[in-house]
C-alpha atoms as a PDB file:
ATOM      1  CA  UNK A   1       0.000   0.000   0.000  1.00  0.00           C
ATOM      2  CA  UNK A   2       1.462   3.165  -1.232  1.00  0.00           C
ATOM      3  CA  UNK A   3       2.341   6.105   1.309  1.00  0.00           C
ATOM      4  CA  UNK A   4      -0.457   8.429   0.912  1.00  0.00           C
ATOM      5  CA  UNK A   5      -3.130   5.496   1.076  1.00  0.00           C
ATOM      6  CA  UNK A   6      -1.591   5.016   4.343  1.00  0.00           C
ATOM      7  CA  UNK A   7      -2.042   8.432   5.297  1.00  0.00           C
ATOM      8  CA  UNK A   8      -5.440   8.775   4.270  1.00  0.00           C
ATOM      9  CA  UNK A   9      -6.383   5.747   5.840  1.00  0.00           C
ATOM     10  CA  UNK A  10      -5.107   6.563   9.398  1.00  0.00           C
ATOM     11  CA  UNK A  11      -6.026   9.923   8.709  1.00  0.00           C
ATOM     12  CA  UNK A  12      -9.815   8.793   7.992  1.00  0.00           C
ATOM     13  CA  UNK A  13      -9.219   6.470  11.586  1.00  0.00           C
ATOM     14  CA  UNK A  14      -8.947   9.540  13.306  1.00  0.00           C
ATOM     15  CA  UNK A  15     -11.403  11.340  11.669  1.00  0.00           C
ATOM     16  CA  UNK A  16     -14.099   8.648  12.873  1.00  0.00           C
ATOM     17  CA  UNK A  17     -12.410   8.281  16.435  1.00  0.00           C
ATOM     18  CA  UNK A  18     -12.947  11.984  16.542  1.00  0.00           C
ATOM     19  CA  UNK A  19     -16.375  12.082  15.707  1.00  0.00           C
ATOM     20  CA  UNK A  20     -16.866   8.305  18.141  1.00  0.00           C
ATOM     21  CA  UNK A  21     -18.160   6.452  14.908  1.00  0.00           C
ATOM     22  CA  UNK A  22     -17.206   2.828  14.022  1.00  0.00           C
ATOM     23  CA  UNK A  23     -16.760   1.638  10.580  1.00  0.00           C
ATOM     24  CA  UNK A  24     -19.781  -0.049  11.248  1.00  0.00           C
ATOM     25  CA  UNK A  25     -22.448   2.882  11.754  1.00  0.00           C
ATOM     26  CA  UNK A  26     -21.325   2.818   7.630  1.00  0.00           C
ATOM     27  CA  UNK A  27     -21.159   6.612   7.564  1.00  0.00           C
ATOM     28  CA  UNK A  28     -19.408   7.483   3.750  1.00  0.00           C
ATOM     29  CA  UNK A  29     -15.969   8.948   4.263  1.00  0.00           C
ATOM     30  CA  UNK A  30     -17.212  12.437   2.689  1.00  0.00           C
ATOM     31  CA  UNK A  31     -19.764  12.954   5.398  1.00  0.00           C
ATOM     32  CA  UNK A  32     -17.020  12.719   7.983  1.00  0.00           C
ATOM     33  CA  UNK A  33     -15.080  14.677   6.011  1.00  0.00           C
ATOM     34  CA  UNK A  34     -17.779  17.663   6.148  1.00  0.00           C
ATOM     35  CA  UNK A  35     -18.029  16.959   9.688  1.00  0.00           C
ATOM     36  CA  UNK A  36     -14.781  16.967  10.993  1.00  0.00           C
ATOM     37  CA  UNK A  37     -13.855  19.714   8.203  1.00  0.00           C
ATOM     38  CA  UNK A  38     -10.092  18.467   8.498  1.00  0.00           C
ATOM     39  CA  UNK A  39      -8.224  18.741   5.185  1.00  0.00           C
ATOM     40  CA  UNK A  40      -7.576  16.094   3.645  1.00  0.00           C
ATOM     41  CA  UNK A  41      -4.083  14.634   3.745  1.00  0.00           C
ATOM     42  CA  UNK A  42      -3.305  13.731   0.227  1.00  0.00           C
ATOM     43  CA  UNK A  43      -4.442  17.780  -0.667  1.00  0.00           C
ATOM     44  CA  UNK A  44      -2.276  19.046   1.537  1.00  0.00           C
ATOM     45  CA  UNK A  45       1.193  16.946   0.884  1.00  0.00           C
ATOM     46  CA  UNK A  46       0.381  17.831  -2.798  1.00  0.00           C
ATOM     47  CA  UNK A  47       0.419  21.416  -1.680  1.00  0.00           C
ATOM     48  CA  UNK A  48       3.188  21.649   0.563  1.00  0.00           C
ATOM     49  CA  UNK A  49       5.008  19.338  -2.327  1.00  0.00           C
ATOM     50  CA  UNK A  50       4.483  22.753  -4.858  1.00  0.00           C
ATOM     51  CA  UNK A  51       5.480  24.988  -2.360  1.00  0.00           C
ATOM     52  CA  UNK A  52       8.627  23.798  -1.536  1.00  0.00           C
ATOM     53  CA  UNK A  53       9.401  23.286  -5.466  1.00  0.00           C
ATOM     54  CA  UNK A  54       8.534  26.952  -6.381  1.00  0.00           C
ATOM     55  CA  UNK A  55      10.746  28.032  -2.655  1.00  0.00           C
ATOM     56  CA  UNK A  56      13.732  26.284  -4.590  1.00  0.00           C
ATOM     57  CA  UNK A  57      12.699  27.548  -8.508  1.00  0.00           C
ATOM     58  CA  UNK A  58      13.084  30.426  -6.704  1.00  0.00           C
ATOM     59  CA  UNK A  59      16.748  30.458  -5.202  1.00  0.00           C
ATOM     60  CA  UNK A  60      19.291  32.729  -6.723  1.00  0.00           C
ATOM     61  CA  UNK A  61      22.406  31.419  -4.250  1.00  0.00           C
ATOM     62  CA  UNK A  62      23.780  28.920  -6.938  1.00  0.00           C
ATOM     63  CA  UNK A  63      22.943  25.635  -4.490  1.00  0.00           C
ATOM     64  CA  UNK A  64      22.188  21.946  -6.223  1.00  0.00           C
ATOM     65  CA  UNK A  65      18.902  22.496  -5.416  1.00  0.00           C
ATOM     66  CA  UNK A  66      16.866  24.151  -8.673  1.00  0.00           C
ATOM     67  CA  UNK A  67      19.942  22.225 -10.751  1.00  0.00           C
ATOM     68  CA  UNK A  68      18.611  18.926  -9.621  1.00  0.00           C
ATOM     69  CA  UNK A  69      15.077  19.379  -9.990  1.00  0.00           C
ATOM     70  CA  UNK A  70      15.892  20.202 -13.864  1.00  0.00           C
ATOM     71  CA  UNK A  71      18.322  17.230 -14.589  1.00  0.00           C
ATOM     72  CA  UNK A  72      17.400  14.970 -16.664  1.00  0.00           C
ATOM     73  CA  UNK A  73      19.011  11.480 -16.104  1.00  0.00           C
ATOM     74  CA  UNK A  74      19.548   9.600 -19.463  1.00  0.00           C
ATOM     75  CA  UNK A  75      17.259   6.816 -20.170  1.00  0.00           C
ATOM     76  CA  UNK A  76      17.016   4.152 -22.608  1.00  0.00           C
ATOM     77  CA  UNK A  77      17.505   0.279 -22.864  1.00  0.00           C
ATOM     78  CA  UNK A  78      20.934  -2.051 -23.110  1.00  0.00           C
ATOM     79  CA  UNK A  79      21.106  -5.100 -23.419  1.00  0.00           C
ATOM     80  CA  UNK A  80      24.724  -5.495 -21.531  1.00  0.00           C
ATOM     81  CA  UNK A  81      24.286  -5.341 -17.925  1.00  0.00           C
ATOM     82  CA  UNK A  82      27.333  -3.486 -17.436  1.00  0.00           C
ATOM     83  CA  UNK A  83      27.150   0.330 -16.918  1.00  0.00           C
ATOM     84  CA  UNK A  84      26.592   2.619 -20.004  1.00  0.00           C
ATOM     85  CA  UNK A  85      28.799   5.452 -18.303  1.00  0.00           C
ATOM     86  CA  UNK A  86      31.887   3.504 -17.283  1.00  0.00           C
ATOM     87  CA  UNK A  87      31.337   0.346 -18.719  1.00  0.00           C
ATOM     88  CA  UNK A  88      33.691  -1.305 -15.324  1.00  0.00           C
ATOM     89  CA  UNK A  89      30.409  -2.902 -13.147  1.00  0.00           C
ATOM     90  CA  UNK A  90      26.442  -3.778 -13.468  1.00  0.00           C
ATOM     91  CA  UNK A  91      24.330  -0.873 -13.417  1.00  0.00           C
ATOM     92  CA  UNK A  92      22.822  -0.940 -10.377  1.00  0.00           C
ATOM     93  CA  UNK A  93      21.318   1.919  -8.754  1.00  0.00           C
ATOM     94  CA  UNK A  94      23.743   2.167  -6.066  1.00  0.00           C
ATOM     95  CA  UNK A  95      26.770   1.876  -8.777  1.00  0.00           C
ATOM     96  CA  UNK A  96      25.440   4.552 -10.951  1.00  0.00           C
ATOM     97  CA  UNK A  97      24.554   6.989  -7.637  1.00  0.00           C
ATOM     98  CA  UNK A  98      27.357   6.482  -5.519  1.00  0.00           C
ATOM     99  CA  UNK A  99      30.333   4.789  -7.143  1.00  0.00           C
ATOM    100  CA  UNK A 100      30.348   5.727 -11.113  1.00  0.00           C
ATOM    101  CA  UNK A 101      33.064   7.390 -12.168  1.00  0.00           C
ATOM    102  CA  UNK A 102      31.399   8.241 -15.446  1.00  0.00           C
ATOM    103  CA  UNK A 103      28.220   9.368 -14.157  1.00  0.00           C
ATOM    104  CA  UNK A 104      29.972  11.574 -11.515  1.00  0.00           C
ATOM    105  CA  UNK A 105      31.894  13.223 -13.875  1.00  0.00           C
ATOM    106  CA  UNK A 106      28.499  13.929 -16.228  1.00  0.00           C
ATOM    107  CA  UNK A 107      26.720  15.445 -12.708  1.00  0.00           C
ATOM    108  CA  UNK A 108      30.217  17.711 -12.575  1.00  0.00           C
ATOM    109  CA  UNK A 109      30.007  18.781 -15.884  1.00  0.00           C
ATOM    110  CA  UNK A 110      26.357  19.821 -15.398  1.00  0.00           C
ATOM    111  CA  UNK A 111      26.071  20.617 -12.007  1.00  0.00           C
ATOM    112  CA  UNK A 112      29.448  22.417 -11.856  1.00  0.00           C
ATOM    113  CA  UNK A 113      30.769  20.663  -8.929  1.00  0.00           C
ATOM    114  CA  UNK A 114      32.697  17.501  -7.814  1.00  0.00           C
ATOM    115  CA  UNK A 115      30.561  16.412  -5.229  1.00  0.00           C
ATOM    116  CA  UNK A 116      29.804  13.138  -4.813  1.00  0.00           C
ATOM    117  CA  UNK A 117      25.430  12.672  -5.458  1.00  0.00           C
ATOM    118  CA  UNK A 118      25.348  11.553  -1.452  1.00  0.00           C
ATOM    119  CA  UNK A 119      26.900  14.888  -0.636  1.00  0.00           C
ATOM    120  CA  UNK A 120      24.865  17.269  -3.045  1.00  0.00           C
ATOM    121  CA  UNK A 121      21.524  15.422  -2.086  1.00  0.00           C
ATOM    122  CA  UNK A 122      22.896  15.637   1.969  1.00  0.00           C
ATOM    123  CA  UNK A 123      23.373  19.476   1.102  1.00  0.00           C
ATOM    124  CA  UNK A 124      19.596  19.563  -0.136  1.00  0.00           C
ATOM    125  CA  UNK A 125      18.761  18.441   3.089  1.00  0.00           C
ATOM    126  CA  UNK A 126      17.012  15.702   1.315  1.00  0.00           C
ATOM    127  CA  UNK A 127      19.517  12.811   2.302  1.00  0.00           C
ATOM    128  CA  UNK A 128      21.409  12.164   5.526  1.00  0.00           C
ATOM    129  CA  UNK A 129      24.337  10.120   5.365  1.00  0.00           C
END
């Protein structure tokens, strides 16, 4: 079950605890929703999801930030299993983020730095490592 169907789930859990109806009184999730008049969790990730992407469209500062969002990672089929930048091990996700020497060099060349993915995404404050 994806993320937000968990949220909305619990969230509708609440909703009824709040209100002290079972799932059995069969009241439709829209009426509790107009009772409770709570937003409704999926909205408001959505929403919080396009604010933070125009807060870093916006930045001026030169951070990875408003770089990342506009990369475009190359895509496409092989039928080697070896990786297309390097060509020296299978191109596993973790290869191609944290250990290609190819790919790191392609993310300098665009991104105009030699950090290493971990430590631009850690610098977004989107990764801790």
């Amino acid at each position: 079950m994806g993320l937000i169907r968990r949220l909305r789930v619990t969230q509708r859990a609440m909703e009824r605890a709040m209100l002290g109806v079972s799932l059995r009184d069969q009241i439709r999730n829209e009426e509790i929703r107009r009772r409770t008049r709570v937003t409704d969790i999926a909205q408001r990730v959505a929403k919080l999801k396009w604010q933070w992407a125009g807060h870093i469209a916006r930045r001026t500062d030169g951070r990875w930030g408003l770089k990342v969002l506009e990369w475009r990672p190359r895509t496409g089929t092989t039928d080697s299993p070896l990786c297309r930048a390097c060509m020296e091990a299978d191109e596993t996700p973790t290869h191609v983020m944290l250990r290609c020497r190819g790919e790191a060099e392609q993310r300098a060349a665009y991104l105009g730095s030699t950090a290493s993915l971990p430590e631009a995404l850690s610098d977004l404050g989107l990764l801790r490592f």
